[in-house]
PDB file of N, CA and C in Angstrom:
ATOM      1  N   UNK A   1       0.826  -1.203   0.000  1.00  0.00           N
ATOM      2  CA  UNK A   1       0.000   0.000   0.000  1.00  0.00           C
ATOM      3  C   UNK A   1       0.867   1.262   0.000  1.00  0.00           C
ATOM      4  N   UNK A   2       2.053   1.157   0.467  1.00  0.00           N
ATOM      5  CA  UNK A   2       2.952   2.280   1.100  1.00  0.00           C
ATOM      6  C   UNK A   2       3.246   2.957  -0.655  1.00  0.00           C
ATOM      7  N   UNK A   3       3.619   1.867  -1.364  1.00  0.00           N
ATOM      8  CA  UNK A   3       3.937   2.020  -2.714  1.00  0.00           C
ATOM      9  C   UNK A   3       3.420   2.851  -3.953  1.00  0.00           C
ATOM     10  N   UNK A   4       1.481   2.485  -3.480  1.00  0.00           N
ATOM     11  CA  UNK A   4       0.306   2.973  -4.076  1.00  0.00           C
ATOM     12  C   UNK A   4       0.417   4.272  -3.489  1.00  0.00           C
ATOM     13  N   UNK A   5       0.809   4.924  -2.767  1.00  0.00           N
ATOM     14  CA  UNK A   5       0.519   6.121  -2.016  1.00  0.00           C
ATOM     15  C   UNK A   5       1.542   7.162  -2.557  1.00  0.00           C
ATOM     16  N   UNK A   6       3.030   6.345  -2.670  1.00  0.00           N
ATOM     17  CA  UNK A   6       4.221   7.076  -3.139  1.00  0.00           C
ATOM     18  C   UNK A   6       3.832   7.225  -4.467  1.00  0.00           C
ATOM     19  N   UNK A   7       3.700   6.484  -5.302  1.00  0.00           N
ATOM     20  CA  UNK A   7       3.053   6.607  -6.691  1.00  0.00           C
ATOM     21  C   UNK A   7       2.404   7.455  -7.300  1.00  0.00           C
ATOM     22  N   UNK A   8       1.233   7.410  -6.467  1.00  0.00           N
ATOM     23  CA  UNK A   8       0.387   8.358  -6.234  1.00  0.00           C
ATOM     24  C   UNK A   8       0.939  10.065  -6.276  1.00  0.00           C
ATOM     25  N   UNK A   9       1.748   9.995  -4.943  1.00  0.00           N
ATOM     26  CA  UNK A   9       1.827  11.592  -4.973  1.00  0.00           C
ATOM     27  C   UNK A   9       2.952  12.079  -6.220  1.00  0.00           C
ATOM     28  N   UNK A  10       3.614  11.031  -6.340  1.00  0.00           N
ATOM     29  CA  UNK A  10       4.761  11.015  -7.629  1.00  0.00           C
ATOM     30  C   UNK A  10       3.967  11.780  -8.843  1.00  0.00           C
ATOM     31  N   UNK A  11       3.043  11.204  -8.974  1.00  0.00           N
ATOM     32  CA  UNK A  11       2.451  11.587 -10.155  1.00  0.00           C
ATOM     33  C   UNK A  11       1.165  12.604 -10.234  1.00  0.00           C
ATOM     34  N   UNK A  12       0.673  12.537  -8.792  1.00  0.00           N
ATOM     35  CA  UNK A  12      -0.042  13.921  -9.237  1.00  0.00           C
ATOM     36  C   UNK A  12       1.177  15.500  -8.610  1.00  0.00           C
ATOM     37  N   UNK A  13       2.331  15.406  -8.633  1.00  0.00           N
ATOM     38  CA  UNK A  13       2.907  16.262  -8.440  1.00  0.00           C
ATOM     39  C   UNK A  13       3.367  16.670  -9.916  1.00  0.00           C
ATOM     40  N   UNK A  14       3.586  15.305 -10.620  1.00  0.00           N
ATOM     41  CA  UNK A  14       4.233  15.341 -11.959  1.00  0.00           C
ATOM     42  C   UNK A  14       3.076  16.460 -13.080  1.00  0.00           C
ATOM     43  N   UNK A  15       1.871  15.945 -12.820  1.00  0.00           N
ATOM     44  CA  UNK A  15       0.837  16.252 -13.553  1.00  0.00           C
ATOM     45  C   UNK A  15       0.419  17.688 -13.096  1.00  0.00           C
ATOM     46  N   UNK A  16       0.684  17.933 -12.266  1.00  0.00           N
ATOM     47  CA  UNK A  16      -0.097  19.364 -11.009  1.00  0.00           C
ATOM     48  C   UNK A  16       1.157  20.158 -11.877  1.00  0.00           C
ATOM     49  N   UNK A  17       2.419  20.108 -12.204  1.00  0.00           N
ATOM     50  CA  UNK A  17       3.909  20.894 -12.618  1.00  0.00           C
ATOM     51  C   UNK A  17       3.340  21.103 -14.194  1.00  0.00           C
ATOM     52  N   UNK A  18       2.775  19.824 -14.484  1.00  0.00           N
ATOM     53  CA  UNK A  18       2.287  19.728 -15.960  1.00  0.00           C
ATOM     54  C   UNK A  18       1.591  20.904 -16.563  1.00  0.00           C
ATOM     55  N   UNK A  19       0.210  21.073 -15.663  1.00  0.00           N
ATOM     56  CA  UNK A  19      -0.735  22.044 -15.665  1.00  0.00           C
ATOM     57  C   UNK A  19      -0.335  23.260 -15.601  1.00  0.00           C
ATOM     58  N   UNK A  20       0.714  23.663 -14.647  1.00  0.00           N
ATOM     59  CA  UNK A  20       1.115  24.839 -14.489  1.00  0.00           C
ATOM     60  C   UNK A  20       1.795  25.447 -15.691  1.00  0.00           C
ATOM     61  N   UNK A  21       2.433  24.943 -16.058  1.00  0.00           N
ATOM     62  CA  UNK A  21       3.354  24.552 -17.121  1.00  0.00           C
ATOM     63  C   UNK A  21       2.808  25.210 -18.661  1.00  0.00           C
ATOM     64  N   UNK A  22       1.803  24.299 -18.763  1.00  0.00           N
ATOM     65  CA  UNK A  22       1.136  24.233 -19.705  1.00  0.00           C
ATOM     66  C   UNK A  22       0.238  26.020 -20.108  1.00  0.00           C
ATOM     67  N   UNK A  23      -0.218  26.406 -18.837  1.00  0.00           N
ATOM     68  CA  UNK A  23      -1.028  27.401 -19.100  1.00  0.00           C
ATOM     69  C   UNK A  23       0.042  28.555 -19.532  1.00  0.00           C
ATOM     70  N   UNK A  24       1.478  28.104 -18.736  1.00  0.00           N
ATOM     71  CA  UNK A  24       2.312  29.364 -19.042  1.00  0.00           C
ATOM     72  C   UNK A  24       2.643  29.601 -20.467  1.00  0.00           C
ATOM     73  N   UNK A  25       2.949  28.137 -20.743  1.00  0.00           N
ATOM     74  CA  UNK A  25       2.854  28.264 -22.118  1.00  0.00           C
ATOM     75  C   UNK A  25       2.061  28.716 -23.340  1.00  0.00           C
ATOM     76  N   UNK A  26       0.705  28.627 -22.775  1.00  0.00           N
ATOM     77  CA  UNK A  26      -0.346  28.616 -23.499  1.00  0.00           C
ATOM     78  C   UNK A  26      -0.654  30.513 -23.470  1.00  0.00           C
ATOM     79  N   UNK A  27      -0.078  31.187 -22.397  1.00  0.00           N
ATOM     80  CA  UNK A  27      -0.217  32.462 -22.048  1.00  0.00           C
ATOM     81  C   UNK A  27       1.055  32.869 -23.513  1.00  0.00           C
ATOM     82  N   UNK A  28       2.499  32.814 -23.135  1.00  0.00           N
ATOM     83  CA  UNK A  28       3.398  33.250 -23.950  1.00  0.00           C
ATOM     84  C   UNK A  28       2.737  33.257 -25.216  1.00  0.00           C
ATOM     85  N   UNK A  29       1.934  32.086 -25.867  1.00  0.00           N
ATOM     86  CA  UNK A  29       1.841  31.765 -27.192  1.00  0.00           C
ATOM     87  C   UNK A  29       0.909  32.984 -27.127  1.00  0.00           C
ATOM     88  N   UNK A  30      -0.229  32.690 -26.811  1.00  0.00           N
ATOM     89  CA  UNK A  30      -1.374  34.081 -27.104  1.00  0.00           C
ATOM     90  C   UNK A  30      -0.888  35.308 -27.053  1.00  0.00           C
ATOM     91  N   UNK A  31      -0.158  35.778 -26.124  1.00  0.00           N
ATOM     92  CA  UNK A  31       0.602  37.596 -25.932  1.00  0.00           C
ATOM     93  C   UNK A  31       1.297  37.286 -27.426  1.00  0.00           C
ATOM     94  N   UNK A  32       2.042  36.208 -28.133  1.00  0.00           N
ATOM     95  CA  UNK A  32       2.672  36.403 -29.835  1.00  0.00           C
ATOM     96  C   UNK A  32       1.710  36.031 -30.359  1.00  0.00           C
ATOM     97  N   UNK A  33       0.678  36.037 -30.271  1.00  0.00           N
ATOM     98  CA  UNK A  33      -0.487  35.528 -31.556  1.00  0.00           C
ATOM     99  C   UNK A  33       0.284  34.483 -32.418  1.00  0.00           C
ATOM    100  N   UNK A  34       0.650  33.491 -31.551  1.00  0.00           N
ATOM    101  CA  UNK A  34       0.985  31.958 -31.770  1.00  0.00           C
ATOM    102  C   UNK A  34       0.234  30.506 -31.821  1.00  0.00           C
ATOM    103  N   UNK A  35       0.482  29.780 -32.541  1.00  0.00           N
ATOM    104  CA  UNK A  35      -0.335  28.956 -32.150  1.00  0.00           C
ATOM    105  C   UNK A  35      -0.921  28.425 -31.071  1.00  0.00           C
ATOM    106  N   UNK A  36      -1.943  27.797 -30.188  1.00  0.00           N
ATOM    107  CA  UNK A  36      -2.470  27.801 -29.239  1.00  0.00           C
ATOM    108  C   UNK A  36      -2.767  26.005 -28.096  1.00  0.00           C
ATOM    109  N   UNK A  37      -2.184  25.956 -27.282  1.00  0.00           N
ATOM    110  CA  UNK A  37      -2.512  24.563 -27.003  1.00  0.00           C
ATOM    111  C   UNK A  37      -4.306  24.820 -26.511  1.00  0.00           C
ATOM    112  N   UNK A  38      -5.012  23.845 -27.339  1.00  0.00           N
ATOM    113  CA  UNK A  38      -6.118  23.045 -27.177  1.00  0.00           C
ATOM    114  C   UNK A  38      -6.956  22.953 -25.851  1.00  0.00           C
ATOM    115  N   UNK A  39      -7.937  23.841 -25.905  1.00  0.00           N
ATOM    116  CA  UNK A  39      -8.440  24.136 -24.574  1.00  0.00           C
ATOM    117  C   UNK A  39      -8.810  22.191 -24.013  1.00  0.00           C
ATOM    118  N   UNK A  40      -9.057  21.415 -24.987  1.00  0.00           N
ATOM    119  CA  UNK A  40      -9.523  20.093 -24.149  1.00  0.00           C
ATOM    120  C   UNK A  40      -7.796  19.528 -23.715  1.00  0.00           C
ATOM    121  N   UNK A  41      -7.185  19.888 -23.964  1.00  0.00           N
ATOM    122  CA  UNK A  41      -5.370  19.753 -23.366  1.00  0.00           C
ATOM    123  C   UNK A  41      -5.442  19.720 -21.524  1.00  0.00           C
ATOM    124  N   UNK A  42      -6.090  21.161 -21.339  1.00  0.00           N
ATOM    125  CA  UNK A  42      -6.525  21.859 -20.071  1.00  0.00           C
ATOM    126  C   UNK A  42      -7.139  20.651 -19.170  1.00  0.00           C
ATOM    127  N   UNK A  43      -8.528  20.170 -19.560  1.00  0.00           N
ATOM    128  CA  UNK A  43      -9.722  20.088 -19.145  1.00  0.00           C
ATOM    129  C   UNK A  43      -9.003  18.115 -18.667  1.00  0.00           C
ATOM    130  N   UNK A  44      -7.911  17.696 -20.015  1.00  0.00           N
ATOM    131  CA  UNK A  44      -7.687  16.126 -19.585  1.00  0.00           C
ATOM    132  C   UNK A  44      -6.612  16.277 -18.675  1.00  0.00           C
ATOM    133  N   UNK A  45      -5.843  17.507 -18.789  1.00  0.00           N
ATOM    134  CA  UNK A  45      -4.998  17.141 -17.304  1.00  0.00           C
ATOM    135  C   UNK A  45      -5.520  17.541 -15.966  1.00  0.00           C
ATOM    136  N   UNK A  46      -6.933  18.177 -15.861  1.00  0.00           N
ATOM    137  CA  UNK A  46      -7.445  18.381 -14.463  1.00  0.00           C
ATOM    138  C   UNK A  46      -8.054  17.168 -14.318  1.00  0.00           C
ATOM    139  N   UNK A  47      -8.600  16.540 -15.490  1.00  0.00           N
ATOM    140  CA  UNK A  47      -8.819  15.239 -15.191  1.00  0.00           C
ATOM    141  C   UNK A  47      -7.949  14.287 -14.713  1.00  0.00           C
ATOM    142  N   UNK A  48      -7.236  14.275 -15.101  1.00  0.00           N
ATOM    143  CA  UNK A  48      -5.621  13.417 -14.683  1.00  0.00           C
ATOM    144  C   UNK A  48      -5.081  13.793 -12.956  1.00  0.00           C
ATOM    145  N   UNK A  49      -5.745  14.989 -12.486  1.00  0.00           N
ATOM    146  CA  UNK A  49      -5.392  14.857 -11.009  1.00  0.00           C
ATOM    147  C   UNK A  49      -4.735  16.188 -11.260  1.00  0.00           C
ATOM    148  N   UNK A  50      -4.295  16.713 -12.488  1.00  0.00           N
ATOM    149  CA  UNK A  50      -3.413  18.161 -12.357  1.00  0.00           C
ATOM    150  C   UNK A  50      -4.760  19.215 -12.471  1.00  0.00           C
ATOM    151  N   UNK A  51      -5.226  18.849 -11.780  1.00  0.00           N
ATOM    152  CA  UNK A  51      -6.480  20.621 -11.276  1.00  0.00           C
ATOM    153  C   UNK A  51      -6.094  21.602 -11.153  1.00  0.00           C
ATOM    154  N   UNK A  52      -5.517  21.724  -9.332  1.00  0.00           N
ATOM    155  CA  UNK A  52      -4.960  22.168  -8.987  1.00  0.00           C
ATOM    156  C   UNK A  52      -3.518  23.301  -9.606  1.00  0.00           C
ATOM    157  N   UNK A  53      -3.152  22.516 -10.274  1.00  0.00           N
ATOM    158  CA  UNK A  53      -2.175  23.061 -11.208  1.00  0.00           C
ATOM    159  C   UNK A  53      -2.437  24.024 -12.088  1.00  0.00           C
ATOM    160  N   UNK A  54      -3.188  23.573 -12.514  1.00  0.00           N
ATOM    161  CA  UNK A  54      -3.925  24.141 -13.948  1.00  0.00           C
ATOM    162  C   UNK A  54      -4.695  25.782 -13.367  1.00  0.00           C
ATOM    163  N   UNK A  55      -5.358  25.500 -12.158  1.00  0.00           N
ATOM    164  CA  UNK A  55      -5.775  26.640 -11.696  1.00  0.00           C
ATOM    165  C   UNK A  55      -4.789  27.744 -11.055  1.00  0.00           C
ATOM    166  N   UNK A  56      -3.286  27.118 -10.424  1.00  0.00           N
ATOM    167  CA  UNK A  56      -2.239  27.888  -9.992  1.00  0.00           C
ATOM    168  C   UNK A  56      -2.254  28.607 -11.182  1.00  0.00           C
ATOM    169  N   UNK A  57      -2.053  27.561 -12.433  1.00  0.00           N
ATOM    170  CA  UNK A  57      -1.340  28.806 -13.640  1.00  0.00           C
ATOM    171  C   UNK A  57      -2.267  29.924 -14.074  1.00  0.00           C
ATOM    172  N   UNK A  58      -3.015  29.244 -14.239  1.00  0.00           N
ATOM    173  CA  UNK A  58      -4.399  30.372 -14.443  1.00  0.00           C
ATOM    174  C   UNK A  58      -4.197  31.644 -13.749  1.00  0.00           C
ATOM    175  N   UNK A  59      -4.116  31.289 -12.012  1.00  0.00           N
ATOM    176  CA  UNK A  59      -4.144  32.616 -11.682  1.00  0.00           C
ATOM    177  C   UNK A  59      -2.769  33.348 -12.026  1.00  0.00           C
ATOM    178  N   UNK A  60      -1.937  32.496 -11.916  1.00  0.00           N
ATOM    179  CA  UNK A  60      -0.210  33.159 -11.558  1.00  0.00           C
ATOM    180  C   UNK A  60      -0.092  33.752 -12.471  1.00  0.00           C
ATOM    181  N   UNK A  61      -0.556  33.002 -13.926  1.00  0.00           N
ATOM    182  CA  UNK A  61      -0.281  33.793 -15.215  1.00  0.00           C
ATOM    183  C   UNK A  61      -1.507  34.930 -15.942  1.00  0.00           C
ATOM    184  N   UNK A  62      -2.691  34.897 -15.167  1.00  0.00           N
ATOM    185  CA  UNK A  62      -3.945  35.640 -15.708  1.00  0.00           C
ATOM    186  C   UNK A  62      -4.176  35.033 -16.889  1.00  0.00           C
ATOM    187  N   UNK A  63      -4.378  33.821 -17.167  1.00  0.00           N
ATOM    188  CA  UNK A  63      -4.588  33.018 -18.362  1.00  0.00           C
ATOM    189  C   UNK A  63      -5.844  32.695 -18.267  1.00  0.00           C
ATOM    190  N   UNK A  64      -7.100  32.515 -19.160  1.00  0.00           N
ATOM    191  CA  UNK A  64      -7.880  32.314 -18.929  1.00  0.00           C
ATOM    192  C   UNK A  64      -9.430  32.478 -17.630  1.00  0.00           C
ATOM    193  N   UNK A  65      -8.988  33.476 -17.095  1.00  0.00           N
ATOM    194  CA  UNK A  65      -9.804  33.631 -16.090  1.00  0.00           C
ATOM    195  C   UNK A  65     -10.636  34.012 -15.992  1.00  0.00           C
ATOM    196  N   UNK A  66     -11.691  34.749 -17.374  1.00  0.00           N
ATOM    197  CA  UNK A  66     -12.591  35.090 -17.599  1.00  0.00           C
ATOM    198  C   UNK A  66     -13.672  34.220 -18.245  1.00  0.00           C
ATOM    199  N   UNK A  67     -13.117  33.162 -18.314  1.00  0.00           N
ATOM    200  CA  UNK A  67     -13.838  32.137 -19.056  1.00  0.00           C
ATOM    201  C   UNK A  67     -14.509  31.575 -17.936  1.00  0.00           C
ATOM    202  N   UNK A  68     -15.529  31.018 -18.196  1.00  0.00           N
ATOM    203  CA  UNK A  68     -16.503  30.462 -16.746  1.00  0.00           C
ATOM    204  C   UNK A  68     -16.112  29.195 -16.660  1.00  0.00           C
ATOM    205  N   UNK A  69     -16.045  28.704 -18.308  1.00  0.00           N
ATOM    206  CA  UNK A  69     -16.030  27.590 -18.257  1.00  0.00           C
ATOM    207  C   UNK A  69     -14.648  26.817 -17.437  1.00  0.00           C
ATOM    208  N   UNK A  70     -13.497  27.737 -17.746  1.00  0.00           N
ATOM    209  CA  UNK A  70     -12.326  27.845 -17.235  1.00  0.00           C
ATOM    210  C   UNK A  70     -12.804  27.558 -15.414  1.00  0.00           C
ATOM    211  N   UNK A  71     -12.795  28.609 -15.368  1.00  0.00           N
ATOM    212  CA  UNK A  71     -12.920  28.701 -13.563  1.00  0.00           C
ATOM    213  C   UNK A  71     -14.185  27.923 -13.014  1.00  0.00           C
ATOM    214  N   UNK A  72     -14.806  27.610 -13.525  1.00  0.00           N
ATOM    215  CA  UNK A  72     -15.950  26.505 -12.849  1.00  0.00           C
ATOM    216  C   UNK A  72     -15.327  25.135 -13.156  1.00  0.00           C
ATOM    217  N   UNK A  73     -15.321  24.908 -14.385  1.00  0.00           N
ATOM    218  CA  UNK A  73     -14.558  23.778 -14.736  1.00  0.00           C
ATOM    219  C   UNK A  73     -14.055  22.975 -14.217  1.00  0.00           C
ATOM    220  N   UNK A  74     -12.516  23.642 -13.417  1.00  0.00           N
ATOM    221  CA  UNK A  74     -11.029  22.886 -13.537  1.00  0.00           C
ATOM    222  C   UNK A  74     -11.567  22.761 -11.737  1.00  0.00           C
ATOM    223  N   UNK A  75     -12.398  23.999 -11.072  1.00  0.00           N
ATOM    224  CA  UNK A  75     -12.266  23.542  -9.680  1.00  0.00           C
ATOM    225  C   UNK A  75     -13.072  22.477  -9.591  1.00  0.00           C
ATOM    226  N   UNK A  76     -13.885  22.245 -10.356  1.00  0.00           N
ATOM    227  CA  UNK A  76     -15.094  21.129 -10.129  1.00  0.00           C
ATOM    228  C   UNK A  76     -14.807  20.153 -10.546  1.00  0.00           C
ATOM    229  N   UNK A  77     -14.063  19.992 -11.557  1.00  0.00           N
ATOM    230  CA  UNK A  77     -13.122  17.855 -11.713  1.00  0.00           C
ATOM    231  C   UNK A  77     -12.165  18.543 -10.585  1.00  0.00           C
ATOM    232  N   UNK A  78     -11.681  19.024 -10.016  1.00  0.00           N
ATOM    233  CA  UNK A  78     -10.465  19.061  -8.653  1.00  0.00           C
ATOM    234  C   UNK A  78     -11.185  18.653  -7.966  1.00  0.00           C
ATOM    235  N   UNK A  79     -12.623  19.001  -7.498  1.00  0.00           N
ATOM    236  CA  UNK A  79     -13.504  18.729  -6.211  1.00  0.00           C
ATOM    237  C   UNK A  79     -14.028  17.684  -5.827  1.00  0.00           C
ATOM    238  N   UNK A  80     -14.649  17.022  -7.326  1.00  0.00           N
ATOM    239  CA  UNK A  80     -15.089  15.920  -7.559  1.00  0.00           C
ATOM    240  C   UNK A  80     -14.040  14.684  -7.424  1.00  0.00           C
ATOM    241  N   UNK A  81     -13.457  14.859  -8.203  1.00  0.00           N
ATOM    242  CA  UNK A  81     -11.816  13.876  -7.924  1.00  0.00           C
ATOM    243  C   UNK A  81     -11.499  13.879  -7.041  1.00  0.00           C
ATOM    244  N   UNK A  82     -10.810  14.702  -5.865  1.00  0.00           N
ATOM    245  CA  UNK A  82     -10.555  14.914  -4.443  1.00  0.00           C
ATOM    246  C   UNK A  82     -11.244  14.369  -3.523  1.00  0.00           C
ATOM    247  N   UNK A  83     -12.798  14.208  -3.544  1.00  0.00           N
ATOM    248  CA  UNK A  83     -13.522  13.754  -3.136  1.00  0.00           C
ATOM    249  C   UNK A  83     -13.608  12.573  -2.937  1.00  0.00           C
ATOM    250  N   UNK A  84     -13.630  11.983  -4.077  1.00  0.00           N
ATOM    251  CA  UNK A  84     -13.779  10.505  -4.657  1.00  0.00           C
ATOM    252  C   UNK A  84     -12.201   9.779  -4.027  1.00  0.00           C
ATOM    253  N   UNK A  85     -11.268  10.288  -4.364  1.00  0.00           N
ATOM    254  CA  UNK A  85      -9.554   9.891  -3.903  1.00  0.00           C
ATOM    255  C   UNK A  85      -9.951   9.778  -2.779  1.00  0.00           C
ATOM    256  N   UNK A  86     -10.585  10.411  -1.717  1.00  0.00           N
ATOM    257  CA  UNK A  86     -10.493  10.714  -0.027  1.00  0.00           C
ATOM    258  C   UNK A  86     -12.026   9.331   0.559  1.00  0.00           C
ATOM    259  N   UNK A  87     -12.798   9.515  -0.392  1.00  0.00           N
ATOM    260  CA  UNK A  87     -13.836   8.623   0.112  1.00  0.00           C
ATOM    261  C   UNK A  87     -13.205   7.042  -0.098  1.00  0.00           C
ATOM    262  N   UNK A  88     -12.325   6.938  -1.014  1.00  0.00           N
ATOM    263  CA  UNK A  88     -11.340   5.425  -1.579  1.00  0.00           C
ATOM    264  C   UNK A  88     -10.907   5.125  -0.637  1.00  0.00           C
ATOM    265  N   UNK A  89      -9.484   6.198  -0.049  1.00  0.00           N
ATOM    266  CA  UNK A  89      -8.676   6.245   1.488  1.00  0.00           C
ATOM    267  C   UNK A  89      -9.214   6.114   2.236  1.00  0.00           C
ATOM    268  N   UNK A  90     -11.172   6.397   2.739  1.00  0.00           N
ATOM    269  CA  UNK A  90     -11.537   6.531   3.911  1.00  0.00           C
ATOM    270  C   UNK A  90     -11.754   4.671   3.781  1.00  0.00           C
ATOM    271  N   UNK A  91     -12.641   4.279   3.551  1.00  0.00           N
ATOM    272  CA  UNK A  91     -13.124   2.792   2.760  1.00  0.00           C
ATOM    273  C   UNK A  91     -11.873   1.867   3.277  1.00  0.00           C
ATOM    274  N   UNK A  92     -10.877   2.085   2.371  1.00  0.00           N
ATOM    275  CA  UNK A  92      -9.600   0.921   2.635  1.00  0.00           C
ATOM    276  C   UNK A  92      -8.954   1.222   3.953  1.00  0.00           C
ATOM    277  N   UNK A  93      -9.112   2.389   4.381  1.00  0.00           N
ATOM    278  CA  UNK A  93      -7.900   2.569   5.933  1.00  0.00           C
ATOM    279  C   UNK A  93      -8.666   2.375   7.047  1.00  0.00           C
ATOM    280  N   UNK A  94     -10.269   2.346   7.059  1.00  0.00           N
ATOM    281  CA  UNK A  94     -10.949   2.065   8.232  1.00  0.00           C
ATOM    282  C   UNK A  94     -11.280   0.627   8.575  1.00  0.00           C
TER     283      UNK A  94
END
């Protein structure tokens, strides 16, 4: 179990860096009227556990923050997912 847990945070740290990452990028490209990463890009790594991330960059970089869909979105697969991860942990550790 110890393994599943290390794993775990391994990779939603990997994915959470991902997100951040990603929006910065996605900011640079738009300020050059550059090509654009793929708003469903966004939406599968909050799915993937990088929410959190995705919303750091958002704010850090002012990327997308006027979009509803943006800011309702990414916190609500974070909430939902979080949820679901914590109700799994409660289940197997009690």
């Amino acid at each position: 179990m110890d393994i599943v847990i290390k794993i775990s945070a391994v990779w939603l740290l990997i994915v959470n860096l991902y997100g951040f990452i990603l929006c910065r990028i996605d900011k640079k490209r738009a300020v050059k009227h550059l090509w654009r990463i793929p708003e469903k890009r966004f939406f599968i790594t909050a799915f993937l556990g990088g929410g959190p991330g995705v919303l750091a960059g958002m704010y850090t970089f002012r990327h997308k923050t006027k979009h509803v869909r943006f800011t309702a979105g990414i916190p609500a697969i974070s909430i939902v997912e979080y949820v679901l991860i914590f109700l799994l942990l409660w289940k197997v550790w009690r």
